[in-house]
PDB file of N, CA and C in Angstrom:
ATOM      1  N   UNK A   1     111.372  90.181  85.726  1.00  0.00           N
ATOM      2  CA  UNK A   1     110.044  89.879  86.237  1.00  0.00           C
ATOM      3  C   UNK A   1     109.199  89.196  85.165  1.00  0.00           C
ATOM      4  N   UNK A   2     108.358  88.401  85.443  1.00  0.00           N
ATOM      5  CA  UNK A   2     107.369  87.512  84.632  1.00  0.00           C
ATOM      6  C   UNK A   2     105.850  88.555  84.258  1.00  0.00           C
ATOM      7  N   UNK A   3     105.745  88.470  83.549  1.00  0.00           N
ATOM      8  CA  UNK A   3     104.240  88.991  83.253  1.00  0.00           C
ATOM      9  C   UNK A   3     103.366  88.274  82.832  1.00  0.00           C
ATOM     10  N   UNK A   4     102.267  88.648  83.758  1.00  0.00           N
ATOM     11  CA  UNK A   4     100.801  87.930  83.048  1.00  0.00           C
ATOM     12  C   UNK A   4      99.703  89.119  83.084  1.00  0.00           C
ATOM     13  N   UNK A   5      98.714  88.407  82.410  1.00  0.00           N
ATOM     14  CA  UNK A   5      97.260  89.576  82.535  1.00  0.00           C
ATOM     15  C   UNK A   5      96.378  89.209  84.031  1.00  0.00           C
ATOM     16  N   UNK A   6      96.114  90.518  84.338  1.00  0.00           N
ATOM     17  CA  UNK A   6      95.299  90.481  85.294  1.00  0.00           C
ATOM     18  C   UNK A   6      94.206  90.591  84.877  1.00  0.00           C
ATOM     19  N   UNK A   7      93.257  89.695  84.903  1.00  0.00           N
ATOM     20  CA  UNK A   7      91.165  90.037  84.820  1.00  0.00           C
ATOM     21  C   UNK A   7      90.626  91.542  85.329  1.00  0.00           C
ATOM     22  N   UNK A   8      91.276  91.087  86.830  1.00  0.00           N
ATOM     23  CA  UNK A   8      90.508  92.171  87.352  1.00  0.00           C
ATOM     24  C   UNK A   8      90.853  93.697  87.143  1.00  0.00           C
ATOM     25  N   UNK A   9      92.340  93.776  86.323  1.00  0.00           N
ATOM     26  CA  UNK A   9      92.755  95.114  86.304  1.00  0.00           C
ATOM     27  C   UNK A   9      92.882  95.431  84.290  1.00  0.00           C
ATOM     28  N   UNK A  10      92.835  94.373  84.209  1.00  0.00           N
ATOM     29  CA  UNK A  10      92.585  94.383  82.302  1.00  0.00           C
ATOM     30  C   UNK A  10      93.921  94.846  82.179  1.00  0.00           C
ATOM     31  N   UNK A  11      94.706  94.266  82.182  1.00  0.00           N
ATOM     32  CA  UNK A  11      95.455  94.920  81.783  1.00  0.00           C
ATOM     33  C   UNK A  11      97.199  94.004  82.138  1.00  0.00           C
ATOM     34  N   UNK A  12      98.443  93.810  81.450  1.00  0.00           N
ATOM     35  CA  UNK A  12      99.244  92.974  81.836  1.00  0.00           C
ATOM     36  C   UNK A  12      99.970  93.643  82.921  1.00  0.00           C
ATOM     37  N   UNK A  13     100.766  93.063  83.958  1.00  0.00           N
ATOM     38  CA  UNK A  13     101.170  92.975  84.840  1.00  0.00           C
ATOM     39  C   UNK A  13     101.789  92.079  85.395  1.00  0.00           C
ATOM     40  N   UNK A  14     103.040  92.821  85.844  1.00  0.00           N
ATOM     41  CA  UNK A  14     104.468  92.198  86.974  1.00  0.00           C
ATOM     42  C   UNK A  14     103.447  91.343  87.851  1.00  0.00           C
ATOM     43  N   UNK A  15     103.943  89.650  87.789  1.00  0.00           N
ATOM     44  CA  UNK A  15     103.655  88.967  88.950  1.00  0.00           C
ATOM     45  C   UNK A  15     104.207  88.642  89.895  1.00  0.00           C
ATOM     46  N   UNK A  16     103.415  89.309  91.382  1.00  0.00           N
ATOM     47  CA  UNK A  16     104.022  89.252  92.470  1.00  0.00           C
ATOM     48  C   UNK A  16     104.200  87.612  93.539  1.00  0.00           C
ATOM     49  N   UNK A  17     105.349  87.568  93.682  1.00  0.00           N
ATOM     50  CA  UNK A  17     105.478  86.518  93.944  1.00  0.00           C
ATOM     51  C   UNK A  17     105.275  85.125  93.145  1.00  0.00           C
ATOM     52  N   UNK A  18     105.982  85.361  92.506  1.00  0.00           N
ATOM     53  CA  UNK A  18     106.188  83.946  91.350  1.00  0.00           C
ATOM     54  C   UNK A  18     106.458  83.081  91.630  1.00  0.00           C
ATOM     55  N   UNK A  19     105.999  81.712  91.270  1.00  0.00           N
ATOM     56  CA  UNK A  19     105.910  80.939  91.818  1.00  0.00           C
ATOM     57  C   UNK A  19     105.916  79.394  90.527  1.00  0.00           C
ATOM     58  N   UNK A  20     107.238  79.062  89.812  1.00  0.00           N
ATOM     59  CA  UNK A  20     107.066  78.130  89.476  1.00  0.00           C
ATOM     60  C   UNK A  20     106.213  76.898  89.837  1.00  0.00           C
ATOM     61  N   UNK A  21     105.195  76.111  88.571  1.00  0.00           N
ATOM     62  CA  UNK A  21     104.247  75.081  89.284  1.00  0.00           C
ATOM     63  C   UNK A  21     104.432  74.301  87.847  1.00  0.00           C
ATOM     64  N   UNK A  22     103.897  72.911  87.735  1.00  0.00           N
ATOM     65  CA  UNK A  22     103.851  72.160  86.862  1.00  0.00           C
ATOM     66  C   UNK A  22     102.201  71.604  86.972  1.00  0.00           C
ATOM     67  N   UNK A  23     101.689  72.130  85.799  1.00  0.00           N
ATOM     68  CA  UNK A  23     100.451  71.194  85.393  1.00  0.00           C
ATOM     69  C   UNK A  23     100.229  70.049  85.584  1.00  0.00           C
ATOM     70  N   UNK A  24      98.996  69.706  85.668  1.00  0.00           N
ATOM     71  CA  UNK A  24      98.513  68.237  85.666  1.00  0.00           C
ATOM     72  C   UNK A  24      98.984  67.451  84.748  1.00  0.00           C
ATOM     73  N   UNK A  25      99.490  67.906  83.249  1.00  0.00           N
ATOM     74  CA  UNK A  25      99.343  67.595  82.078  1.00  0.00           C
ATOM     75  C   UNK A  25     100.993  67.115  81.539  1.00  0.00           C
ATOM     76  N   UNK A  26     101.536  67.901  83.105  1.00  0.00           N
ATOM     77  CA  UNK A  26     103.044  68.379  82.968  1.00  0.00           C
ATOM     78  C   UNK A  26     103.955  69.354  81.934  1.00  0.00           C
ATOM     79  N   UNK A  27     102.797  70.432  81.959  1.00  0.00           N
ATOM     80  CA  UNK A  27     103.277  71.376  81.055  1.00  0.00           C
ATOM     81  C   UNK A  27     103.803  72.385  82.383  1.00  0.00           C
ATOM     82  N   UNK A  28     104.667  73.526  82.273  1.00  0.00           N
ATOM     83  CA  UNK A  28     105.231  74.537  83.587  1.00  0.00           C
ATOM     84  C   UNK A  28     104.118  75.722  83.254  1.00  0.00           C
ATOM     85  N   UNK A  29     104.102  76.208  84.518  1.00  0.00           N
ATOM     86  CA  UNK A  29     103.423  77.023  84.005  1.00  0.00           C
ATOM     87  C   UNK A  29     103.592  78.377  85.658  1.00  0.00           C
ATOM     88  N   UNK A  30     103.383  79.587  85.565  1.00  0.00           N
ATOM     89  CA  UNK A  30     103.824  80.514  86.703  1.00  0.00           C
ATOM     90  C   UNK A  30     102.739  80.946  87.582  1.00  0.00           C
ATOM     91  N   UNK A  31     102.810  80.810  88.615  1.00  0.00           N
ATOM     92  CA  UNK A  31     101.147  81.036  89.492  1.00  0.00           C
ATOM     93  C   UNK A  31     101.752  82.365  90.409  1.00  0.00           C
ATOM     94  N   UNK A  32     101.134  83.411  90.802  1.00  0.00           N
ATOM     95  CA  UNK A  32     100.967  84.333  91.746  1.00  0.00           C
ATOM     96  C   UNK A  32     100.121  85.189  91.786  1.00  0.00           C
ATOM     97  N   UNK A  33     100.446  86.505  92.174  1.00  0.00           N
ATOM     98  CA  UNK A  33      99.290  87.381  92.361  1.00  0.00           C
ATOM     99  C   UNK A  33      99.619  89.057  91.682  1.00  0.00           C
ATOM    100  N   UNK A  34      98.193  89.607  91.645  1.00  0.00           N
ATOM    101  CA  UNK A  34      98.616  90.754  90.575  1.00  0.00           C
ATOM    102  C   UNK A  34      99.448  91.859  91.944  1.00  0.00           C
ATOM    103  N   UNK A  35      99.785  92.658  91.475  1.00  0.00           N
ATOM    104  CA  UNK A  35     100.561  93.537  92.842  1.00  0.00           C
ATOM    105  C   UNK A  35      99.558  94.934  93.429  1.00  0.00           C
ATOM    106  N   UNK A  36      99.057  95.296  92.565  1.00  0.00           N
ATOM    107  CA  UNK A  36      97.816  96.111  92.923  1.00  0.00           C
ATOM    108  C   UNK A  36      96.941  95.965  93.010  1.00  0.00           C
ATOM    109  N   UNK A  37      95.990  94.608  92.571  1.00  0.00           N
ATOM    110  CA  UNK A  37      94.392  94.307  93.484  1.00  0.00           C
ATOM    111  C   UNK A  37      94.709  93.357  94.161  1.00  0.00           C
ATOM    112  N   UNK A  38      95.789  92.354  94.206  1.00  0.00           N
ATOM    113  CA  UNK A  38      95.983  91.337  94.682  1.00  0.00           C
ATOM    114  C   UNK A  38      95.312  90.149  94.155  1.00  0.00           C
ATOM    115  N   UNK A  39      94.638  89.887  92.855  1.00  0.00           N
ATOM    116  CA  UNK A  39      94.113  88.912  92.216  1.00  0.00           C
ATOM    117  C   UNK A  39      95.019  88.246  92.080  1.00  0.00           C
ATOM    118  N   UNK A  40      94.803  87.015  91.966  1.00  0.00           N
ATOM    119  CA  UNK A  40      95.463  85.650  91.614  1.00  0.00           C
ATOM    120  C   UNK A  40      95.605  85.904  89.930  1.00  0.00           C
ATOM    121  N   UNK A  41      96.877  85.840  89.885  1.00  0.00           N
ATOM    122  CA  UNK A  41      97.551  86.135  88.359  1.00  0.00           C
ATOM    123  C   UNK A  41      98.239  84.105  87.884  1.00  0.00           C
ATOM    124  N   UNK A  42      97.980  83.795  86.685  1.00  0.00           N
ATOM    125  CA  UNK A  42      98.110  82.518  85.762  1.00  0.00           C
ATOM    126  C   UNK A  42      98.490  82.622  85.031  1.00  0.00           C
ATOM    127  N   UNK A  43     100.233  82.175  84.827  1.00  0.00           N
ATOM    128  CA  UNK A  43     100.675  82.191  83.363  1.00  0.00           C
ATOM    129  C   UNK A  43     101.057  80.884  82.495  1.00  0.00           C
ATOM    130  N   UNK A  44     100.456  80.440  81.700  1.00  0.00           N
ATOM    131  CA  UNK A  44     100.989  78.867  81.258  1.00  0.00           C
ATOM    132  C   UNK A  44     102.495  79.525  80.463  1.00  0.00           C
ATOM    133  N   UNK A  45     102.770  78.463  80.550  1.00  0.00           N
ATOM    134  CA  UNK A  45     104.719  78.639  79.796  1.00  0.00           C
ATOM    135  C   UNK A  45     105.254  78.743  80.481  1.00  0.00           C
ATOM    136  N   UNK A  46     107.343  78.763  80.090  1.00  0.00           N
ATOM    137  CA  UNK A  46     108.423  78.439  80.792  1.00  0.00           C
ATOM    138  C   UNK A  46     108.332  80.345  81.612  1.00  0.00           C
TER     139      UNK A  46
END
């Protein structure tokens, strides 16, 4: 599983539903959501 920080829960966390994306910039980077508030979770890197 990928981890990023969640804002709303302070704290890092398993992202649900991962979702490889490529930047504007064309850097990769992982987009989904946290699994317990459901915030939108952002991870830049492979």
């Amino acid at each position: 599983m990928v981890q990023g920080y969640c804002v709303k829960c302070r704290k890092k966390v398993d992202i649900k539903d991962a979702k490889k994306i490529t930047m504007k910039n064309g850097k990769p980077a992982t987009k989904g959501s946290c699994p317990k508030c459901g915030t939108g979770v952002f991870r830049i890197g492979k």
